[in-house]
C-alpha atoms as a PDB file:
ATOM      1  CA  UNK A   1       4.747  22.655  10.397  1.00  0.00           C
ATOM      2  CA  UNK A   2       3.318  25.863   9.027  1.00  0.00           C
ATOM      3  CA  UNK A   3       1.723  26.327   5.430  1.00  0.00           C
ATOM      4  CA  UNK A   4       5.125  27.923   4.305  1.00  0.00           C
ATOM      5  CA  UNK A   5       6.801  25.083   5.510  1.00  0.00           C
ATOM      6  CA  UNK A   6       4.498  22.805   4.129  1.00  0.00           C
ATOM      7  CA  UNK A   7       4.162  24.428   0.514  1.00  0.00           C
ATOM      8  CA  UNK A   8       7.891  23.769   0.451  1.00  0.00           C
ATOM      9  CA  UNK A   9       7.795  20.479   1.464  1.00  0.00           C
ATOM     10  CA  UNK A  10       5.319  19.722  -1.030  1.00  0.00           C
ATOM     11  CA  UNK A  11       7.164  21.234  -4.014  1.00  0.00           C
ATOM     12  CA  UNK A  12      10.232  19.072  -2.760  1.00  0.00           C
ATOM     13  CA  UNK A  13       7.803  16.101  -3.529  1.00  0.00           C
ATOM     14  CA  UNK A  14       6.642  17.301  -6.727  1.00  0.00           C
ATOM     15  CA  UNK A  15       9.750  17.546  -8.001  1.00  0.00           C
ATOM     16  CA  UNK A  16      10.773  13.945  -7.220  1.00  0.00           C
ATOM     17  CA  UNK A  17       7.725  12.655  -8.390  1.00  0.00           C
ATOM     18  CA  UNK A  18       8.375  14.660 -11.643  1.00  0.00           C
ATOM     19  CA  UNK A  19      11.828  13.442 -11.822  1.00  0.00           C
ATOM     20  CA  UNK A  20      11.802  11.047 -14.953  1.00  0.00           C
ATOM     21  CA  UNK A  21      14.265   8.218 -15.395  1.00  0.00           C
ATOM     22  CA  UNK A  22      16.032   7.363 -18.669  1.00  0.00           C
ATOM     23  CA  UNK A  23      14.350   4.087 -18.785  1.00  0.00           C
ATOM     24  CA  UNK A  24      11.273   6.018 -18.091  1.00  0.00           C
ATOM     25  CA  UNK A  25      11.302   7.434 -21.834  1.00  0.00           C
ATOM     26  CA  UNK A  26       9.136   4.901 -23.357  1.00  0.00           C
ATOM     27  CA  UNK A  27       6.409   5.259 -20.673  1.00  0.00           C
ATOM     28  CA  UNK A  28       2.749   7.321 -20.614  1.00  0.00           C
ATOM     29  CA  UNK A  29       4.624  10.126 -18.942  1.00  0.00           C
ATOM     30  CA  UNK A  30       1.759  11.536 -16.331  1.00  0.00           C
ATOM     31  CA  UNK A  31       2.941  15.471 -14.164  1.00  0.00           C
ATOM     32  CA  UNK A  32       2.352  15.643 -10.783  1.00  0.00           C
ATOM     33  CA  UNK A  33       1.197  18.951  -9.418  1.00  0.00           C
ATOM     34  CA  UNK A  34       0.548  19.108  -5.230  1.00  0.00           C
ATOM     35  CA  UNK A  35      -1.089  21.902  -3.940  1.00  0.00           C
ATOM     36  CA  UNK A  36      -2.510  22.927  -0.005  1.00  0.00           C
ATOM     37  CA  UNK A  37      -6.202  23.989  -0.598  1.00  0.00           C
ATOM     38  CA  UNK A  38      -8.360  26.888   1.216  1.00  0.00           C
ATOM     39  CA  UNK A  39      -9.662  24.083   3.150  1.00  0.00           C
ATOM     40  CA  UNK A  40      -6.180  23.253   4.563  1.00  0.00           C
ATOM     41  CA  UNK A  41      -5.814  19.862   2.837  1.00  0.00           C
ATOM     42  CA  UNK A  42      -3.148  18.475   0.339  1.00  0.00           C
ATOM     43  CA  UNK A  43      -4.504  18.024  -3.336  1.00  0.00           C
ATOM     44  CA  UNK A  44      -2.056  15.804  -5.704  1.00  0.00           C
ATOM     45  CA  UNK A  45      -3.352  16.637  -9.349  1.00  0.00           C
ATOM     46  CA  UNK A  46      -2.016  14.134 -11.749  1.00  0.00           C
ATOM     47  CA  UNK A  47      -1.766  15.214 -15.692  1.00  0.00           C
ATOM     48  CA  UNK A  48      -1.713  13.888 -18.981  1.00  0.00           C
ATOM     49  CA  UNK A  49      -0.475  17.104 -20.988  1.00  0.00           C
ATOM     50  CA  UNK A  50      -2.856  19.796 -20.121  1.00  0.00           C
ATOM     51  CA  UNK A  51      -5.637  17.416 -18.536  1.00  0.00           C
ATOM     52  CA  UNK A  52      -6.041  16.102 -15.360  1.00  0.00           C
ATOM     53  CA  UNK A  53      -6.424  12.758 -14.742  1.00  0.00           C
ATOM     54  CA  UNK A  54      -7.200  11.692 -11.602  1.00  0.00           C
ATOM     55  CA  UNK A  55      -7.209  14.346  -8.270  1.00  0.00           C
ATOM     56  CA  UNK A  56      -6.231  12.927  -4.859  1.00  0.00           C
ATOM     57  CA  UNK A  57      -7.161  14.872  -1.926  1.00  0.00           C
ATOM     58  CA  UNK A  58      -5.660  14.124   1.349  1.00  0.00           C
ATOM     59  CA  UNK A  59      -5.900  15.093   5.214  1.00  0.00           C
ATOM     60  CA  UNK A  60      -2.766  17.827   5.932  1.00  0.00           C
ATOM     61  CA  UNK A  61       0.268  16.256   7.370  1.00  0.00           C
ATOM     62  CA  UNK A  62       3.697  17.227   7.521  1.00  0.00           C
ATOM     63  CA  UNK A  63       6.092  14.916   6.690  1.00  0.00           C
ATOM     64  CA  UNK A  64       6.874  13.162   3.317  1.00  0.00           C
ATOM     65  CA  UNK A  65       6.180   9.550   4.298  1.00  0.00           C
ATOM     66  CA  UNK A  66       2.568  10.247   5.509  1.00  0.00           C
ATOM     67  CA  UNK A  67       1.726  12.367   2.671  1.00  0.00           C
ATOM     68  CA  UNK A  68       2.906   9.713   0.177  1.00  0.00           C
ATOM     69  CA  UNK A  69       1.653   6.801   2.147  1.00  0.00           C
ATOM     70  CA  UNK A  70      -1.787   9.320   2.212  1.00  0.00           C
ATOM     71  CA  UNK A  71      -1.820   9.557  -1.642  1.00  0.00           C
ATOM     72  CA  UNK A  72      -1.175   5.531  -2.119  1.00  0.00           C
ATOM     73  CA  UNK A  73      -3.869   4.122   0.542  1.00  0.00           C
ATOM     74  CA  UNK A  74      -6.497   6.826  -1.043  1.00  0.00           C
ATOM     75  CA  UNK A  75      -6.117   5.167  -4.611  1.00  0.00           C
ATOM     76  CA  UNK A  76      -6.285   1.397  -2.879  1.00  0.00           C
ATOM     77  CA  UNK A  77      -9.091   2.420  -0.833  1.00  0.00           C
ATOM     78  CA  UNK A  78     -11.240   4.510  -3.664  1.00  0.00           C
ATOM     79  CA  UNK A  79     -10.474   2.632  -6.445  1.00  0.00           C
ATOM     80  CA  UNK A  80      -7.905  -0.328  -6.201  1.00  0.00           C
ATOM     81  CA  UNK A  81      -9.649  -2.684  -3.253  1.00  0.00           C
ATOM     82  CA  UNK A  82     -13.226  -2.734  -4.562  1.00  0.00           C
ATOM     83  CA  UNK A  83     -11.730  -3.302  -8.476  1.00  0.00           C
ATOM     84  CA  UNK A  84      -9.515  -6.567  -7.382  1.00  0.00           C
ATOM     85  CA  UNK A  85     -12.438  -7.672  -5.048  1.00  0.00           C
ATOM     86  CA  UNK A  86     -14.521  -7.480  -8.296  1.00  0.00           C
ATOM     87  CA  UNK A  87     -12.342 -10.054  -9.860  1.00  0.00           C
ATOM     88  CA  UNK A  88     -11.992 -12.280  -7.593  1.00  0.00           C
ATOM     89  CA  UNK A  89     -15.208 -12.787  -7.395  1.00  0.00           C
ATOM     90  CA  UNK A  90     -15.239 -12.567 -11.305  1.00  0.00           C
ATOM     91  CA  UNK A  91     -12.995 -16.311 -11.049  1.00  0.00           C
ATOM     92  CA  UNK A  92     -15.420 -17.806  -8.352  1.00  0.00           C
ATOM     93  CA  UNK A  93     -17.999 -16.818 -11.087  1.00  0.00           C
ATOM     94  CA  UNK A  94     -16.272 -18.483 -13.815  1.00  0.00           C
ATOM     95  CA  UNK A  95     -15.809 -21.414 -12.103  1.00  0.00           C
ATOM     96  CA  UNK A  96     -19.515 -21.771 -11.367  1.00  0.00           C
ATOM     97  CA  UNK A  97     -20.559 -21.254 -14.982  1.00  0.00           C
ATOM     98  CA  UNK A  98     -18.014 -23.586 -16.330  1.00  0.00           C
ATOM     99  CA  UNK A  99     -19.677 -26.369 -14.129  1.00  0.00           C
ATOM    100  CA  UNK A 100     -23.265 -25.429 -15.538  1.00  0.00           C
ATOM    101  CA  UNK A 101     -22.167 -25.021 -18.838  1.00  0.00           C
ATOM    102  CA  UNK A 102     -20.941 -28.506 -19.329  1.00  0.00           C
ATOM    103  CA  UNK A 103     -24.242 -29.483 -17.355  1.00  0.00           C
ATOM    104  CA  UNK A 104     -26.503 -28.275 -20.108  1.00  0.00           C
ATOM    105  CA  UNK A 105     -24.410 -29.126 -22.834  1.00  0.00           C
ATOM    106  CA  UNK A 106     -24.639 -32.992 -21.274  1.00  0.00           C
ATOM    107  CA  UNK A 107     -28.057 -32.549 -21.829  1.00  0.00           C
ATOM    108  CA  UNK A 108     -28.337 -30.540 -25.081  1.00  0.00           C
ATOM    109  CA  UNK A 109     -29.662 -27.522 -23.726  1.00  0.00           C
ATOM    110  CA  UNK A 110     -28.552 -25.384 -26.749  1.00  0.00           C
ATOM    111  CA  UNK A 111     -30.763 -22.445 -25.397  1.00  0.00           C
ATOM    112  CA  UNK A 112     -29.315 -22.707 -21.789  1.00  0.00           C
ATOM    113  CA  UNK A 113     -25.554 -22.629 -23.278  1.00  0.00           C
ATOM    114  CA  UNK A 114     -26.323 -19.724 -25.497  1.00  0.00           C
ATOM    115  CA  UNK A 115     -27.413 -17.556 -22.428  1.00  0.00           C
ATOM    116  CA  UNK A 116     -24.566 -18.661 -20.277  1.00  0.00           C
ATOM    117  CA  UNK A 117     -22.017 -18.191 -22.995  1.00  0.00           C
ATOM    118  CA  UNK A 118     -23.401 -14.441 -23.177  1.00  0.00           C
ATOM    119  CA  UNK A 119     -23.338 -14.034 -19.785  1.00  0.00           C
ATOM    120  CA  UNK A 120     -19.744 -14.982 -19.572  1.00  0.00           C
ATOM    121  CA  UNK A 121     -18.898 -12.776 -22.367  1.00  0.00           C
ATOM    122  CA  UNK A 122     -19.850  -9.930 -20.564  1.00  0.00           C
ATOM    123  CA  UNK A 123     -18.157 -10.794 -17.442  1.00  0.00           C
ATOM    124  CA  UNK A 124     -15.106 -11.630 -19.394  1.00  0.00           C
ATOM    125  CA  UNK A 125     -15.172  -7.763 -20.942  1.00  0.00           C
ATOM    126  CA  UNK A 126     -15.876  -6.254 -17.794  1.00  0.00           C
ATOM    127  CA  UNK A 127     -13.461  -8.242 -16.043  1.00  0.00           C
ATOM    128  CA  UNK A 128     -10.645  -6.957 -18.652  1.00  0.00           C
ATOM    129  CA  UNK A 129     -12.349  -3.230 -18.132  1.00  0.00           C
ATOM    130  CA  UNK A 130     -11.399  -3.699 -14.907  1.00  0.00           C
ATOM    131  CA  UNK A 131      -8.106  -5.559 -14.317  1.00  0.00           C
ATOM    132  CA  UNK A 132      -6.861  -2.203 -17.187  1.00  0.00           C
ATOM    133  CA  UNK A 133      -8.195   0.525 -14.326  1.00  0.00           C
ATOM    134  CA  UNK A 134      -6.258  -1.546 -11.509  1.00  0.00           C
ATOM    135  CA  UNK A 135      -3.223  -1.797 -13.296  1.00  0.00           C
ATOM    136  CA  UNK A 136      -3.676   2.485 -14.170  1.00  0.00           C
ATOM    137  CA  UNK A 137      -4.111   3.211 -10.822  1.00  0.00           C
ATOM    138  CA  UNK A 138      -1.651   0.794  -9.117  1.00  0.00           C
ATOM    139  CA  UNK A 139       0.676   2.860 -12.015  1.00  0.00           C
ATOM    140  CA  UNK A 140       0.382   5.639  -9.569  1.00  0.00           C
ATOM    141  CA  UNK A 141       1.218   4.225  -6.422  1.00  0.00           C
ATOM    142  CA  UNK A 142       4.128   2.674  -7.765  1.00  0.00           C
ATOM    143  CA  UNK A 143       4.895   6.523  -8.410  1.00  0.00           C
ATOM    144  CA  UNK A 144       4.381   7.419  -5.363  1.00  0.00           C
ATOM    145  CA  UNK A 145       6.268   4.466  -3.504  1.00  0.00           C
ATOM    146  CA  UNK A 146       9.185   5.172  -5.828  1.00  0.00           C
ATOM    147  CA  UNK A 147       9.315   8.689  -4.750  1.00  0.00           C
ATOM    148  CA  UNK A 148       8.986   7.460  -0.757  1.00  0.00           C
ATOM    149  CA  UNK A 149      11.598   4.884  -1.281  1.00  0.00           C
ATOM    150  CA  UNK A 150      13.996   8.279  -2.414  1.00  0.00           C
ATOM    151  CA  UNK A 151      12.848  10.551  -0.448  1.00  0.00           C
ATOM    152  CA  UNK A 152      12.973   8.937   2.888  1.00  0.00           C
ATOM    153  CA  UNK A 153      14.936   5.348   2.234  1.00  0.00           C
ATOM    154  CA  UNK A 154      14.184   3.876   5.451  1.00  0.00           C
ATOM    155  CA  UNK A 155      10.563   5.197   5.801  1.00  0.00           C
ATOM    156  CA  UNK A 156       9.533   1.276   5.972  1.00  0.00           C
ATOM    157  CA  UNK A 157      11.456   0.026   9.039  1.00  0.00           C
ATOM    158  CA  UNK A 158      10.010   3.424  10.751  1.00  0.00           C
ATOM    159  CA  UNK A 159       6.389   1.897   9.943  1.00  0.00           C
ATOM    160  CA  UNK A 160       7.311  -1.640  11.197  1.00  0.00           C
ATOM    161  CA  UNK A 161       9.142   0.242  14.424  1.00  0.00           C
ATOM    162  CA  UNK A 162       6.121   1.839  14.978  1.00  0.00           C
ATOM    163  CA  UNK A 163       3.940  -1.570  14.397  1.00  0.00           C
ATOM    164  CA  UNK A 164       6.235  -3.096  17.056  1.00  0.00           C
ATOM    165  CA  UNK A 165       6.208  -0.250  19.639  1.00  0.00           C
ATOM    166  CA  UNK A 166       2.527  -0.403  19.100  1.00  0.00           C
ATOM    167  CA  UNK A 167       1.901  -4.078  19.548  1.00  0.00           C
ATOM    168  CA  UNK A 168       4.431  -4.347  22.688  1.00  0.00           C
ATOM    169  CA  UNK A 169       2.425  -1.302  23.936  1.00  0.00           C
ATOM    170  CA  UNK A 170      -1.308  -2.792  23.606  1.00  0.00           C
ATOM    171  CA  UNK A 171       0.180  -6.496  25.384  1.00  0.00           C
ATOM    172  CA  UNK A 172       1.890  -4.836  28.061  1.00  0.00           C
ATOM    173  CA  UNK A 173       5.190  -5.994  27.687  1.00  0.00           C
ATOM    174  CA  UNK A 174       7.906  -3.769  29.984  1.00  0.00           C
ATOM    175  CA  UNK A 175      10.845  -3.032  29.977  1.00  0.00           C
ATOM    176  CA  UNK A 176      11.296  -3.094  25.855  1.00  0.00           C
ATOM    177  CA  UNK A 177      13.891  -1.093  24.312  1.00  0.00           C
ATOM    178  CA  UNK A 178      13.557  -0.937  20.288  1.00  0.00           C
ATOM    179  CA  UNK A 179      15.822   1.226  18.057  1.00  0.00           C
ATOM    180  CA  UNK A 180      16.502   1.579  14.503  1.00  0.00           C
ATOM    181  CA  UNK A 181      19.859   2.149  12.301  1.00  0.00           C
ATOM    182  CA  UNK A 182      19.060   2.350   8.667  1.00  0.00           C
ATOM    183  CA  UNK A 183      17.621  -1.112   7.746  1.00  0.00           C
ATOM    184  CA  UNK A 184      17.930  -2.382  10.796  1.00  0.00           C
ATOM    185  CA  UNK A 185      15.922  -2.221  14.283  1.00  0.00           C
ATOM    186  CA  UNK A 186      16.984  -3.575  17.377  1.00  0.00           C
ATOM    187  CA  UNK A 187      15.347  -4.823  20.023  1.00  0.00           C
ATOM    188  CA  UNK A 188      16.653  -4.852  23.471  1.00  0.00           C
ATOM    189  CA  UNK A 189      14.074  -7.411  26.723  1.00  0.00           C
ATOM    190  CA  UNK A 190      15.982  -6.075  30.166  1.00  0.00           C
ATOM    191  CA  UNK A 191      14.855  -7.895  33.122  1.00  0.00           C
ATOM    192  CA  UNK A 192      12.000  -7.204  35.765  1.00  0.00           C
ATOM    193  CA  UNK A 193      14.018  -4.451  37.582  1.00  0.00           C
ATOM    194  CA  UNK A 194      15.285  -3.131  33.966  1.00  0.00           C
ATOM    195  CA  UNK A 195      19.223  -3.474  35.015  1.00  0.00           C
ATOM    196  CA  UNK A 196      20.383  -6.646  33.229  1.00  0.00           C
ATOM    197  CA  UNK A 197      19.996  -7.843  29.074  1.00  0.00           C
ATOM    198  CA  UNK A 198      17.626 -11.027  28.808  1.00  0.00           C
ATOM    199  CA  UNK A 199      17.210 -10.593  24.944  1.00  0.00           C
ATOM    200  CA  UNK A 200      18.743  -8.312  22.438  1.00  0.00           C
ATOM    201  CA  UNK A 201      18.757  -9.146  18.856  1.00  0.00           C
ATOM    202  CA  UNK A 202      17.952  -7.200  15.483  1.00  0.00           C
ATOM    203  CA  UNK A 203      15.437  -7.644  12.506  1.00  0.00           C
ATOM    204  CA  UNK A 204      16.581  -6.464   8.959  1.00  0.00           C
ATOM    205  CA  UNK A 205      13.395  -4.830   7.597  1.00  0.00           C
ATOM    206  CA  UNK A 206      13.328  -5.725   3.429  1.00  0.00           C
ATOM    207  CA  UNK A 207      11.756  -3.281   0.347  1.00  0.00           C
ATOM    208  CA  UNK A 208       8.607  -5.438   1.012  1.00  0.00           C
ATOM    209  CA  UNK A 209       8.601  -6.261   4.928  1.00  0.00           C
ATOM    210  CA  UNK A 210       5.194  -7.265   6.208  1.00  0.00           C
ATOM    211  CA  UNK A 211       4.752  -4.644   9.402  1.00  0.00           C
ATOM    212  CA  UNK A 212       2.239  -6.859  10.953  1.00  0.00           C
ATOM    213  CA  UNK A 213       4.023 -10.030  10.364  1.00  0.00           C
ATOM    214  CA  UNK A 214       7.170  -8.773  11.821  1.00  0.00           C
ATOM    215  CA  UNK A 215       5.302  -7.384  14.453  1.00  0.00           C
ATOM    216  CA  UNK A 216       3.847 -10.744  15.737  1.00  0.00           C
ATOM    217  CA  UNK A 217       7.321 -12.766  15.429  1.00  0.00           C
ATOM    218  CA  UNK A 218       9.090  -9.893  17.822  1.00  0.00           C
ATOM    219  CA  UNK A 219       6.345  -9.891  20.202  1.00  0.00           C
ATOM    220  CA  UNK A 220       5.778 -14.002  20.449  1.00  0.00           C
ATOM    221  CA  UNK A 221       9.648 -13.891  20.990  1.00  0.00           C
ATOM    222  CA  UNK A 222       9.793 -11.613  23.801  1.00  0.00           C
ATOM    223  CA  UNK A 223       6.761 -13.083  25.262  1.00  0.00           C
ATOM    224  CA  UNK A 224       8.873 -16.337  25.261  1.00  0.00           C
ATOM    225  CA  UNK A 225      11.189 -14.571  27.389  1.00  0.00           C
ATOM    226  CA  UNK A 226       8.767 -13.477  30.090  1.00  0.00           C
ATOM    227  CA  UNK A 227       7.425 -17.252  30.466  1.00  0.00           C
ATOM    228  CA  UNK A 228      11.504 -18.507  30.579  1.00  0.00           C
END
């Protein structure tokens, strides 16, 4: 796709993401202004009245789903992943000082309980600090998915397609047929001189359809097949 092609493709996508719901009314309402840089990459500028945000910067591509899907797995991978590994560990941590708190209270340690009280308190702000900026950011990517799921409905059961395609590729399993109609793919086993139809069945791919786990079930099936 060339930049004109791409510019308009990108102003298609601003104006979904821009695209406010009734029910939407109520919310922080955030504009969404996509732009191709001098460098040749995408730039998604996100506003709150005349200030920006939070900038996303992406590879170029040139079609909606991978520019969406690039904008959601740069906010999980720059600032949602590290955040919710935070607090997790922020629970283990809890856990611990909850043991050694009702250690040294057992033993009257009022000094000892004071410091791990503190401690906790801390954790306990940073811990809310934090679970606020994942919920901001995850705010976006909901954006963004709701704008995919518009855009291109059936972007999903292209991904797991792909995921299968991918997985029968890398076990070496011939003579694999796989198609998709809206919400459904079908996959079609033929035999070792690909005239006759061992296998043919279909897998309805859901809003929240794990890729990989879907993945795994078609291949172990048609594996099954080779060994019958």
């Amino acid at each position: 796709m060339n930049n004109k092609g791409l510019k308009e493709l990108l102003e298609k996508i601003e104006g979904q993401l821009n695209y406010k719901e009734e029910w939407e009314a109520d919310k922080v309402q955030y504009t969404y202004k996509l732009k191709l840089t001098e460098e040749g990459k995408i730039q998604c500028d996100i506003m709150d009245d005349d200030c920006i945000d939070y900038t996303i910067i992406i590879e170029k591509a040139s079609n909606t789903t991978d520019i969406l899907r690039g904008f959601i797995d740069y906010l999980y991978k720059e600032e949602i992943n590290h955040r919710q590994a935070y607090l997790k560990g922020s629970k283990e941590y809890f856990n611990r000082k909850h043991k050694s708190l009702a250690l040294w209270l057992d033993r009257d340690k009022k000094d000892k309980v004071i410091t791990i009280v503190e401690d906790m308190a801390e954790m306990y702000k940073e811990s809310k600090r934090l679970e606020f900026e994942v919920k901001h950011y995850k705010g976006f990517a909901s954006k963004f998915y709701s704008c995919l799921n518009v855009l291109e409905p059936y972007w999903r059961v292209n991904e797991v397609k792909d995921s299968i395609l991918a997985k029968v590729k890398k076990l070496s399993i011939n003579n694999v047929d796989i198609s998709s109609i809206e919400d459904r793919i079908t996959i079609v086993k033929l035999d070792d001189v690909a005239e006759n139809v061992v296998d043919k069945f279909q897998v309805v791919i859901g809003a929240y359809a794990n890729k990989n786990a879907i993945a795994n079930q078609v291949v172990c099936r048609l594996n099954m097949e080779d060994v019958a």
